[in-house]
N, C-alpha and C. Protein backbone atom coordinates (compact mmCIF):
# COMPACT_ATOMS: atom_id res chain seq x y z
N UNK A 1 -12.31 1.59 11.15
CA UNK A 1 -13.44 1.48 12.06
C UNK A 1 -13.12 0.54 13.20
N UNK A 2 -12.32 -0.61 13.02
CA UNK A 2 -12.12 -1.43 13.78
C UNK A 2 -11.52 -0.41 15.13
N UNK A 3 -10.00 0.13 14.76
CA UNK A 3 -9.44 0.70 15.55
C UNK A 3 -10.05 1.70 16.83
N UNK A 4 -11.60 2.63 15.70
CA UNK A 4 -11.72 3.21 16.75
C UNK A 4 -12.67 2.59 17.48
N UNK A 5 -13.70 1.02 17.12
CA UNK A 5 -14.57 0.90 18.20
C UNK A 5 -13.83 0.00 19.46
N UNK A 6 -12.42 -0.31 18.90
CA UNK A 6 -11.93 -0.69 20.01
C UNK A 6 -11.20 0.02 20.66
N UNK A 7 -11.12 1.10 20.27
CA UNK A 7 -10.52 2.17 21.75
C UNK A 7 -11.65 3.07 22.14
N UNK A 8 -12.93 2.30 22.08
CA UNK A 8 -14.20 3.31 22.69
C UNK A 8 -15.29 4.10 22.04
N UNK A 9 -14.90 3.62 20.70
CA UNK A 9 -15.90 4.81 19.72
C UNK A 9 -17.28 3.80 20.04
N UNK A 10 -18.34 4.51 20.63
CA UNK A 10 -19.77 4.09 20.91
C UNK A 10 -20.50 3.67 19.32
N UNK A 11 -19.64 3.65 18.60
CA UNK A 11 -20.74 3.86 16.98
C UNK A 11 -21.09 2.35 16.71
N UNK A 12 -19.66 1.53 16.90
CA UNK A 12 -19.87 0.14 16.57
C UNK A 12 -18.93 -0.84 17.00
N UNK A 13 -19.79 -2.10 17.29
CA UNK A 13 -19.49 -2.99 18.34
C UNK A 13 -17.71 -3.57 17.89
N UNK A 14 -17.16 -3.81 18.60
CA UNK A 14 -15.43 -4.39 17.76
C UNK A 14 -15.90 -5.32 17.06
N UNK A 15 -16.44 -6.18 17.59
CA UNK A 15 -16.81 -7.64 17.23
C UNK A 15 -17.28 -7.99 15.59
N UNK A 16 -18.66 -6.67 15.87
CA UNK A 16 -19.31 -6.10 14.90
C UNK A 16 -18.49 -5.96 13.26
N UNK A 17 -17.17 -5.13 13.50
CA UNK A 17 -16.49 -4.86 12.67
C UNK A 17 -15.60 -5.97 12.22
N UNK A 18 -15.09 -6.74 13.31
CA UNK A 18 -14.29 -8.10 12.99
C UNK A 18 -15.14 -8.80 11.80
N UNK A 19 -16.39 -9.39 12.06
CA UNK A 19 -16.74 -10.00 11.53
C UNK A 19 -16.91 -10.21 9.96
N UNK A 20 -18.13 -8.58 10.00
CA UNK A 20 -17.86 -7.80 8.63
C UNK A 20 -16.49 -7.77 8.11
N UNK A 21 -15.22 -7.79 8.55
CA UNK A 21 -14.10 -7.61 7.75
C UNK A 21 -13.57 -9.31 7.33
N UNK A 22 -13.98 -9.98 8.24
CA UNK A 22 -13.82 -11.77 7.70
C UNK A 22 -14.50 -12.34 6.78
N UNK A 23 -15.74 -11.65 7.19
CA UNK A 23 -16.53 -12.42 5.77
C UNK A 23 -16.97 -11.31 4.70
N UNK A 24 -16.25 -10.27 4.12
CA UNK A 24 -16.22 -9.46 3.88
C UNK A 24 -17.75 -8.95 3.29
N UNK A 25 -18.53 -8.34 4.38
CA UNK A 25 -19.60 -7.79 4.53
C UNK A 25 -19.88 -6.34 4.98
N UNK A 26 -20.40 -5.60 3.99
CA UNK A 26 -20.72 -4.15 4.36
C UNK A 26 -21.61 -3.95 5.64
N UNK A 27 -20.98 -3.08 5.88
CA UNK A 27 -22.06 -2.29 7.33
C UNK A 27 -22.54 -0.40 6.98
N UNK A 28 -23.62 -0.53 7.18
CA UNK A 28 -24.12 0.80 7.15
C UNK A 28 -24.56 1.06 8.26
N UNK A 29 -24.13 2.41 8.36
CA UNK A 29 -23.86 3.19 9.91
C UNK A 29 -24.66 4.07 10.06
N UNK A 30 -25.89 4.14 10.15
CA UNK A 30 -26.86 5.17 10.40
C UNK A 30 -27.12 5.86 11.83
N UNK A 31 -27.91 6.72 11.82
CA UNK A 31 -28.65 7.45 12.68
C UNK A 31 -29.73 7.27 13.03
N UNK A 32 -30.12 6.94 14.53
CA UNK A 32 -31.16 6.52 15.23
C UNK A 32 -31.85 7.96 15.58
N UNK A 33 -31.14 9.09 15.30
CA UNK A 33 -31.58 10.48 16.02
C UNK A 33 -31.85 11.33 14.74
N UNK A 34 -31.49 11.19 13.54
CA UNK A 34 -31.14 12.20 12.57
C UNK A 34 -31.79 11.20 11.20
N UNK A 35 -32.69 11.87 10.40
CA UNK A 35 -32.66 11.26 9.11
C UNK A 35 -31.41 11.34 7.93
N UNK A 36 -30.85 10.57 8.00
CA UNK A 36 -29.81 11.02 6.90
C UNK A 36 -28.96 9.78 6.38
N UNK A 37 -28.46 9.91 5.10
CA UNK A 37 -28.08 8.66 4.62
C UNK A 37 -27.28 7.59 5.56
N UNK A 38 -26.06 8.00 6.21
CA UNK A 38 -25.66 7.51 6.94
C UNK A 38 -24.05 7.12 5.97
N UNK A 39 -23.38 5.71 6.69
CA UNK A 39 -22.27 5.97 6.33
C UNK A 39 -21.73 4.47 6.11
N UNK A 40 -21.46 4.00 4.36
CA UNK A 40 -21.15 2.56 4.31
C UNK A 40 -19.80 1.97 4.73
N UNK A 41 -19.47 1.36 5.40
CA UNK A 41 -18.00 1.11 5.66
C UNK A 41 -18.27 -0.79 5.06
N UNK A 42 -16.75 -0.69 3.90
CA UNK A 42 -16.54 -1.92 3.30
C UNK A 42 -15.37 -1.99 2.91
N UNK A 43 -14.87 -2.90 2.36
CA UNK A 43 -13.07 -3.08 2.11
C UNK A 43 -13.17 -2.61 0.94
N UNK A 44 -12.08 -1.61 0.49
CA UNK A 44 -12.13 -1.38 -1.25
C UNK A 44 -10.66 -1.42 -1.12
N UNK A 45 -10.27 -1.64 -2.14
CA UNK A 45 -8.48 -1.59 -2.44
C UNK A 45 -8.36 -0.55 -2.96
N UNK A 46 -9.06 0.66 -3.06
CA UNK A 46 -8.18 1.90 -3.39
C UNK A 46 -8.69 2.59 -2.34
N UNK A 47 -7.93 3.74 -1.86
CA UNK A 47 -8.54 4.96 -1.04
C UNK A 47 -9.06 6.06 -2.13
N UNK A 48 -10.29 6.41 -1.37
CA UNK A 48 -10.98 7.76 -2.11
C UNK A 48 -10.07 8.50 -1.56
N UNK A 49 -10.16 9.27 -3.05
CA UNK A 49 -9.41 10.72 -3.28
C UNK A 49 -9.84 11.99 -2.41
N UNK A 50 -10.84 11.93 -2.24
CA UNK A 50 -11.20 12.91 -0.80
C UNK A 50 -11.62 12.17 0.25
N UNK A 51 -11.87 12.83 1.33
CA UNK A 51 -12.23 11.92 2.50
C UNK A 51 -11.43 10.95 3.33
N UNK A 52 -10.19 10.84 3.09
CA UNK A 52 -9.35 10.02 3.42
C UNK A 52 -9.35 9.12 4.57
N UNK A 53 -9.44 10.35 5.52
CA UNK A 53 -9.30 9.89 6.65
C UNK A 53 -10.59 9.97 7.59
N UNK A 54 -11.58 9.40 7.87
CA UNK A 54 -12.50 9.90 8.18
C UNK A 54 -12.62 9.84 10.19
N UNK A 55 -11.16 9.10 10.79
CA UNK A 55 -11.67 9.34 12.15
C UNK A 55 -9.91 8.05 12.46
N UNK A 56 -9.44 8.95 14.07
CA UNK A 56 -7.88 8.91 13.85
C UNK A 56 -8.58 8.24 16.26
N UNK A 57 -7.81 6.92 16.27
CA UNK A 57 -7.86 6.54 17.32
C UNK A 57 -6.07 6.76 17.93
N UNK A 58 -6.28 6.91 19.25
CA UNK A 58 -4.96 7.45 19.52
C UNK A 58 -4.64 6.89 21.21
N UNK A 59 -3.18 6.00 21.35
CA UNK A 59 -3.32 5.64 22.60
C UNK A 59 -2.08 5.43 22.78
N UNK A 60 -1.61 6.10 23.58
CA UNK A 60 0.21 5.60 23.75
C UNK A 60 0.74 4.83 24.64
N UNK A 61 -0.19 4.21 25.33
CA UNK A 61 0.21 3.50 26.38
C UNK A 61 -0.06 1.71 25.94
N UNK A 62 0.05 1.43 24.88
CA UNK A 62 -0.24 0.04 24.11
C UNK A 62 0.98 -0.05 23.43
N UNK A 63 1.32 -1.20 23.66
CA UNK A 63 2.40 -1.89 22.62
C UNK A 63 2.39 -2.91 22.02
N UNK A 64 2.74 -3.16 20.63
CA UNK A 64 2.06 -4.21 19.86
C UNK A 64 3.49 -5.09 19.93
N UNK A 65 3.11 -6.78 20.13
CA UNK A 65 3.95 -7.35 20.12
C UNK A 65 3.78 -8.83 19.41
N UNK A 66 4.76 -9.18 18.14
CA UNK A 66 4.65 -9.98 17.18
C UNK A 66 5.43 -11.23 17.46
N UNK A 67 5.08 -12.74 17.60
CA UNK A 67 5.69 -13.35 17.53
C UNK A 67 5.69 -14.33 16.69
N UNK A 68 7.36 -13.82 15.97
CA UNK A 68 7.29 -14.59 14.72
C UNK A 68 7.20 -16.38 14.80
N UNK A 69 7.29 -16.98 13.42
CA UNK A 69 7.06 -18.46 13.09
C UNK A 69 6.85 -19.38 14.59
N UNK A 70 5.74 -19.14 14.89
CA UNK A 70 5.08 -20.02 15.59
C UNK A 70 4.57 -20.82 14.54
N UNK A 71 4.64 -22.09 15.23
CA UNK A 71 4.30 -23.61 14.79
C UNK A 71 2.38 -23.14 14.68
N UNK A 72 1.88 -23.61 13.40
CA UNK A 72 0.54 -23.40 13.12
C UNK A 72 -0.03 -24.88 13.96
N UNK A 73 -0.25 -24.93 15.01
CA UNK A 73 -1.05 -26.26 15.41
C UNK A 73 -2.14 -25.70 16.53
N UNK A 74 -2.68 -26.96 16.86
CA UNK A 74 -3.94 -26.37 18.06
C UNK A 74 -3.10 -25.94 19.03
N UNK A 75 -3.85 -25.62 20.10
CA UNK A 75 -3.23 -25.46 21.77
C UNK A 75 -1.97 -24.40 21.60
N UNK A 76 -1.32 -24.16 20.69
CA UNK A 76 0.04 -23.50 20.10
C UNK A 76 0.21 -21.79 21.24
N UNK A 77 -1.45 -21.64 21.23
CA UNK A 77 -1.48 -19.93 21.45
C UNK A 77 -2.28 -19.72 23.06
N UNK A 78 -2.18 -21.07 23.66
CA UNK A 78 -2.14 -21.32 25.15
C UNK A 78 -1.17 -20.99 25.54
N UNK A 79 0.03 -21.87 24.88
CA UNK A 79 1.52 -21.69 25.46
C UNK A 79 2.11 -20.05 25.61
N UNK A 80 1.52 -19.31 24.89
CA UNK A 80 2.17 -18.33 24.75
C UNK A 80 1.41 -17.18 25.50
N UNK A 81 -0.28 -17.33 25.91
CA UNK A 81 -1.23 -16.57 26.44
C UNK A 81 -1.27 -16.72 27.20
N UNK A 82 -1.27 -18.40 28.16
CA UNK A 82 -1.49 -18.57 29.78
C UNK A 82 -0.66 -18.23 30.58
N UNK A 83 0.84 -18.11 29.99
CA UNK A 83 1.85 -16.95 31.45
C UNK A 83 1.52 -15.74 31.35
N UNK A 84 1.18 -15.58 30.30
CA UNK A 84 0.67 -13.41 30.03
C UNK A 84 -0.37 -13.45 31.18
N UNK A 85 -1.38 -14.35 31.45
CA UNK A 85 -2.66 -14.49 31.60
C UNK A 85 -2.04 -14.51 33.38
N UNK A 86 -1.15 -15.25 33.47
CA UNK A 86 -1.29 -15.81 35.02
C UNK A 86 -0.63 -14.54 35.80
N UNK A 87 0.74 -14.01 35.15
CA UNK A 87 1.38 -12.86 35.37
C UNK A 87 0.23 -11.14 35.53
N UNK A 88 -0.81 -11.70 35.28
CA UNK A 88 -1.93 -10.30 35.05
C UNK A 88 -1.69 -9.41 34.23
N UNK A 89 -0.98 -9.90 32.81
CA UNK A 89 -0.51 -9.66 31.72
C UNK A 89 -2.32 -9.49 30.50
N UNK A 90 -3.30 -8.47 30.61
CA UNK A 90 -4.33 -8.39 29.78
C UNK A 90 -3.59 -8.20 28.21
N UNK A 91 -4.25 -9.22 28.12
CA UNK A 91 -4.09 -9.28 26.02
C UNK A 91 -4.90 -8.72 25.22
N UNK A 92 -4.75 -7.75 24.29
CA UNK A 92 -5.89 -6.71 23.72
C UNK A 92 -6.35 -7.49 22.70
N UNK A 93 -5.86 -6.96 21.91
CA UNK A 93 -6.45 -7.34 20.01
C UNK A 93 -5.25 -8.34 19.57
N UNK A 94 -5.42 -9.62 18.99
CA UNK A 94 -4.92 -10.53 18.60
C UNK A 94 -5.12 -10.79 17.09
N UNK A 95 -4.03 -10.51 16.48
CA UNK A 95 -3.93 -11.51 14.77
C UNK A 95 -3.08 -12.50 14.75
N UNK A 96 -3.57 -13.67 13.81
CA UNK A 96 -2.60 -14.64 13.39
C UNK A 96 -2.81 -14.81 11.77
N UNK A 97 -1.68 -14.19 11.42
CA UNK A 97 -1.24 -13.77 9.96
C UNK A 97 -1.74 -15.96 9.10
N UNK A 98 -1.87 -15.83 8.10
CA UNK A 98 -2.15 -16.94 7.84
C UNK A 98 -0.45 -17.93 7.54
N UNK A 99 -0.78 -19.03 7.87
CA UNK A 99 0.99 -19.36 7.78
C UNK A 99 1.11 -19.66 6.26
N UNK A 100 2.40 -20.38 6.94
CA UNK A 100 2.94 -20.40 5.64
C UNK A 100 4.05 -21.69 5.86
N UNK A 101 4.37 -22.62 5.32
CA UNK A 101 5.02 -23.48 6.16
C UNK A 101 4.78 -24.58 7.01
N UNK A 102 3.74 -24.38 7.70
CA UNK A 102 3.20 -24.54 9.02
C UNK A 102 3.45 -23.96 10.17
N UNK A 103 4.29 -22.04 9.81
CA UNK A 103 4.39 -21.54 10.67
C UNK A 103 3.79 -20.09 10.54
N UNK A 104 3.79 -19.55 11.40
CA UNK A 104 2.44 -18.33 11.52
C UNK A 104 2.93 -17.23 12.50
N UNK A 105 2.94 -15.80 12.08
CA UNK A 105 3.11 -14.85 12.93
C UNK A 105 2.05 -14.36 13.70
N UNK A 106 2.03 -14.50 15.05
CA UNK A 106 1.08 -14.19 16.09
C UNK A 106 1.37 -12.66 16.53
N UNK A 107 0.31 -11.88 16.20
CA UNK A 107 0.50 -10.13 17.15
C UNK A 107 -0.10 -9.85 17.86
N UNK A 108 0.14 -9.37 18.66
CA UNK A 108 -1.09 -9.34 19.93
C UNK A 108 -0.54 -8.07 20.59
N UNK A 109 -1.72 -6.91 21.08
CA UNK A 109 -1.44 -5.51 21.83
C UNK A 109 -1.76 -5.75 23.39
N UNK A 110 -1.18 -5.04 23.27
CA UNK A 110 -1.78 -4.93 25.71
C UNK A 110 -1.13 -3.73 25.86
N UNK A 111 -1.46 -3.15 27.17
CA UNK A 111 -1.97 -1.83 27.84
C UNK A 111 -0.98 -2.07 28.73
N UNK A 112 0.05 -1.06 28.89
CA UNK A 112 0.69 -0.43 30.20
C UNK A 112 0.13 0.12 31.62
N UNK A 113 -0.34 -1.19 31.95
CA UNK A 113 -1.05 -0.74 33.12
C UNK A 113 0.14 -1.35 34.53
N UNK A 114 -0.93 -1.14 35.98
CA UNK A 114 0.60 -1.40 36.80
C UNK A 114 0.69 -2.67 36.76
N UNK A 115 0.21 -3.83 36.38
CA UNK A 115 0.96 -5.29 35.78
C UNK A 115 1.82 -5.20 35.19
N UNK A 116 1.65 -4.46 33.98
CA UNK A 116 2.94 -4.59 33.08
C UNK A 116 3.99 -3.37 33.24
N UNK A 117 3.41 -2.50 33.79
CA UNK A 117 5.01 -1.40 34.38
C UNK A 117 6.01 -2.16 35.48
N UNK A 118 5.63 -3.26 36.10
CA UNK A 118 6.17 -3.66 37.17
C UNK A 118 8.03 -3.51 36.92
N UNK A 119 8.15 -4.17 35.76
CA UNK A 119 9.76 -4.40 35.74
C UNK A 119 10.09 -2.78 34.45
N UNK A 120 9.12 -2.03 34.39
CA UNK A 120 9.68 -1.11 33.28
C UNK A 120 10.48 -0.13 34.18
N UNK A 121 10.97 0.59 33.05
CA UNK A 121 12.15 1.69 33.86
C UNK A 121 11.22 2.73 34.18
N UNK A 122 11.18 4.09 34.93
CA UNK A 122 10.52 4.59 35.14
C UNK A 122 10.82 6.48 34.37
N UNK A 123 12.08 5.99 33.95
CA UNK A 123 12.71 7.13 32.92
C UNK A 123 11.64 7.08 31.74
């Protein structure tokens, strides 16, 4: 669910879904137009046997980029966001894996737009 309300699915807010998945809280997805049960989305550790897949987000112009053992401290993810930021480098969806060490893998997606095609090949 996350995936598709952040590439545009009108059903539910990103934020919406972040949250529910942190503090692990169900959301039920109803219909404002239609009487009908509607649709629970919650974390389970197994996948149902039917239904698998219930909705497929698709974007090829995003690239996900991980940077490993960063130092877990404050200010840490300035250093690494404010040249993206100044370069007109937009930062999409951001995780920071929990550390380990005191160091932490940072991932973060962004969009091939003409900021970031500037130095790409055009092959």
């Amino acid at each position: 669910m996350l995936e598709l309300a952040t590439q545009g699915s009108t059903v539910m807010h990103n934020r919406a879904v972040e949250l529910a998945s942190v503090y692990n809280l169900p959301i039920l997805v109803t219909s404002s137009m239609v009487d009908a049960p509607g649709t629970m989305i919650r974390q389970e550790s197994e996948l149902e046997e039917r239904n698998r897949v219930r909705g497929i987000a698709h974007d090829t112009d995003v690239a996900k980029v991980t940077v490993r053992r960063v130092p877990d401290k404050p200010g840490i993810a300035t250093n690494i966001f404010e040249p993206l930021a100044e370069a007109g480098i937009s930062v999409d969806t951001i995780v920071q894996n929990s550390s380990e060490g005191n160091l932490t893998d940072l991932t973060f997606t962004l969009s091939r737009g003409p900021a970031q095609s500037r130095g790409a090949d055009a092959g």
